[in-house]
N, C-alpha and C. Protein backbone atom coordinates (compact mmCIF):
# COMPACT_ATOMS: atom_id res chain seq x y z
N UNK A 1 192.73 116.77 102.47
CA UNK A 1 193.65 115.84 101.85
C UNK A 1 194.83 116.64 101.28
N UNK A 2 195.91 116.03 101.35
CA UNK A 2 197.15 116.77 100.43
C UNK A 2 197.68 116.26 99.17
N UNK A 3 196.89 117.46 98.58
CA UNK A 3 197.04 116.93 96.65
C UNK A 3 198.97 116.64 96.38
N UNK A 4 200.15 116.51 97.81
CA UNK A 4 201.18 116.44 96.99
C UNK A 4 201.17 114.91 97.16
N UNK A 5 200.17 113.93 98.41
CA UNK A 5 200.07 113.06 98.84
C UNK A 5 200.32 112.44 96.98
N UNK A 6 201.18 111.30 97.05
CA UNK A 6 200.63 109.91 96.08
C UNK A 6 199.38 109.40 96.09
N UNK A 7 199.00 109.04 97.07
CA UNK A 7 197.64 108.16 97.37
C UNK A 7 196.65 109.27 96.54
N UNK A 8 196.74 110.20 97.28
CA UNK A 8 196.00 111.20 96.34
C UNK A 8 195.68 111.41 95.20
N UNK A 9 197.09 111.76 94.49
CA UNK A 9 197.20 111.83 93.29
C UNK A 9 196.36 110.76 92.04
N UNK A 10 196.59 109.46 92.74
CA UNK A 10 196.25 108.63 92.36
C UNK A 10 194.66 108.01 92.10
N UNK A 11 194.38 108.78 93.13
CA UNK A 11 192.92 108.83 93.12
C UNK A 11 192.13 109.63 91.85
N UNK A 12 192.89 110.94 92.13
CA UNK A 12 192.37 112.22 91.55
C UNK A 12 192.47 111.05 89.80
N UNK A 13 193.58 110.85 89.51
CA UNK A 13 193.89 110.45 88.43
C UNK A 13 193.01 109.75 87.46
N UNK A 14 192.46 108.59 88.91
CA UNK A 14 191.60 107.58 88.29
C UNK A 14 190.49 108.18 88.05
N UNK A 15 189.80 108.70 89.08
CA UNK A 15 188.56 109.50 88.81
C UNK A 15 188.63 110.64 87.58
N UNK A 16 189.42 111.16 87.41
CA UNK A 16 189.30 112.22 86.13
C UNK A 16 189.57 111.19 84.81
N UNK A 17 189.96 109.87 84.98
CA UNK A 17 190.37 108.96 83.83
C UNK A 17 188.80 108.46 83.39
N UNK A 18 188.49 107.77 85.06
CA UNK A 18 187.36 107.01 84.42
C UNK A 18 185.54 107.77 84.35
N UNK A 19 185.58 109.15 84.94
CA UNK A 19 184.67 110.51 84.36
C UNK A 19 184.67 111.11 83.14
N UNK A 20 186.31 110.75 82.73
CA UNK A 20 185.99 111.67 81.81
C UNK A 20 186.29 113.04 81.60
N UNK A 21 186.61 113.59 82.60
CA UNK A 21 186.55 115.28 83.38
C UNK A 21 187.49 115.93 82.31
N UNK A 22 186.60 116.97 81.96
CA UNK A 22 187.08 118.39 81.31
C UNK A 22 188.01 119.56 82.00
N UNK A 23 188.24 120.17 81.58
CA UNK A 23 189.62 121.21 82.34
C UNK A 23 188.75 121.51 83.10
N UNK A 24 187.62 122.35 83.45
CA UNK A 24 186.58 123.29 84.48
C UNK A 24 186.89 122.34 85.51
N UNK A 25 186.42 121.05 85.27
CA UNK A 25 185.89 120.14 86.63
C UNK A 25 187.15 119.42 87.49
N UNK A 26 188.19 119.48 86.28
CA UNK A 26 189.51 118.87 87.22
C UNK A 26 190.09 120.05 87.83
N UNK A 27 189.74 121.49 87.22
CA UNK A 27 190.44 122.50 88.24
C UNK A 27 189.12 122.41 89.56
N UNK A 28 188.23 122.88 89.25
CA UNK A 28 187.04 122.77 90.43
C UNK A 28 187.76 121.37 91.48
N UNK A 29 187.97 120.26 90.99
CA UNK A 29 187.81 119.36 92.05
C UNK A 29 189.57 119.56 92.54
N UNK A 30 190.68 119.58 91.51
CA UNK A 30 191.77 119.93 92.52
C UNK A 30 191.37 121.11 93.72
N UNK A 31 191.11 122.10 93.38
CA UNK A 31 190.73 123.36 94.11
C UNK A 31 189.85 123.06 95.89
N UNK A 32 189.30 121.59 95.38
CA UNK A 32 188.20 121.58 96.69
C UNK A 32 189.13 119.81 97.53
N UNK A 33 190.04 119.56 97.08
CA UNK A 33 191.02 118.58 97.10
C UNK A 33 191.31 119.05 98.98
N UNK A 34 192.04 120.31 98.84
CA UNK A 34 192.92 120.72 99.83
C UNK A 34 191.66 121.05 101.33
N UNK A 35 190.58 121.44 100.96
CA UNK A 35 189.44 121.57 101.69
C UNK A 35 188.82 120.08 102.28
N UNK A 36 189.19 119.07 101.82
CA UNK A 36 188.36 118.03 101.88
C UNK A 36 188.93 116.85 102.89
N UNK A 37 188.23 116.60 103.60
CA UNK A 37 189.18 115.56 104.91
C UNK A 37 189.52 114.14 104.25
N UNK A 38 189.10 113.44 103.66
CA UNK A 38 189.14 112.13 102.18
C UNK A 38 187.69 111.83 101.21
N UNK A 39 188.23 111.04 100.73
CA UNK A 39 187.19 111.15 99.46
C UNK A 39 185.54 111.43 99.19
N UNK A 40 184.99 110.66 100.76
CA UNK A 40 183.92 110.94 100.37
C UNK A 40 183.49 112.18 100.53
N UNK A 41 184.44 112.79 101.85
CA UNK A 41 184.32 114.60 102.00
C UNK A 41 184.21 114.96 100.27
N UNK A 42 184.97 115.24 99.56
CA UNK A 42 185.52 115.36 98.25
C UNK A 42 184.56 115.14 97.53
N UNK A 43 183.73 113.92 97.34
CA UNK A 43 182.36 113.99 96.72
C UNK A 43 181.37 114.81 97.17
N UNK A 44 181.11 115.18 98.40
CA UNK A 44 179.99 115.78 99.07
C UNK A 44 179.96 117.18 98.97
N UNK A 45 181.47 117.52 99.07
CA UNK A 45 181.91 119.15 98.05
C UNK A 45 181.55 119.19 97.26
N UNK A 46 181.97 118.69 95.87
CA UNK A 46 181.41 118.76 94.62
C UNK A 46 179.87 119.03 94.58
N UNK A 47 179.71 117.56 95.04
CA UNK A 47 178.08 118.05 95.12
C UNK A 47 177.31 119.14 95.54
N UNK A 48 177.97 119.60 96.59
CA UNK A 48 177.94 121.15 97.20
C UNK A 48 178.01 122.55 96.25
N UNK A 49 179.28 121.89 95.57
CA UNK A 49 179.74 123.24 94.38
C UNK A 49 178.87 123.04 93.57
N UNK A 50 177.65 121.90 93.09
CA UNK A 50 176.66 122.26 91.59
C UNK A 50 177.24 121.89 90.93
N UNK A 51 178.20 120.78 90.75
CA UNK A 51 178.59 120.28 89.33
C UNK A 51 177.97 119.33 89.22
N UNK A 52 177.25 119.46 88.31
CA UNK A 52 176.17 118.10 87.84
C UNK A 52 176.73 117.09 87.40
N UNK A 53 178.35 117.19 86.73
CA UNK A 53 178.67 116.23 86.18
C UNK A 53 179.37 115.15 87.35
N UNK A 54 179.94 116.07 88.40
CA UNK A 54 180.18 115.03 89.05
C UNK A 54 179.23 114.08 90.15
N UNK A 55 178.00 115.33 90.17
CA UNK A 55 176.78 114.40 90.96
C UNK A 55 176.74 113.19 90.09
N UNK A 56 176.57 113.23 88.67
CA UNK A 56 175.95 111.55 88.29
C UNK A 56 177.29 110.88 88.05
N UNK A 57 178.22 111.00 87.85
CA UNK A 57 179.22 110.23 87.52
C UNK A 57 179.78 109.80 88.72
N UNK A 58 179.93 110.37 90.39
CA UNK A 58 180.48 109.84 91.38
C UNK A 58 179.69 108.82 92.20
């Protein structure tokens, strides 16, 4: 995905709004953003990387 995309952005936005997300996890998930083909890729990373917070919250 391309984090300069809008659609993107927008996403990222909501999800770090309605998680909750701390600095660690919004750099972790921008970081795995550019790796990720769309969102659910993007969840399945995370889940990959061991962040627990975003396993229960996504």
């Amino acid at each position: 995905m391309d984090i300069n995309d809008k659609s993107v952005l927008e996403m990222l936005n909501k999800l770090i709004a309605s998680n909750r997300l701390n600095k660690t996890q919004i750099l972790q998930m921008v970081n795995l953003v550019s790796i990720s083909k769309d969102f659910n890729d993007l969840k399945e990373n995370l889940k990959w990387e061991g962040s627990k917070s975003f396993h229960q919250n996504i």
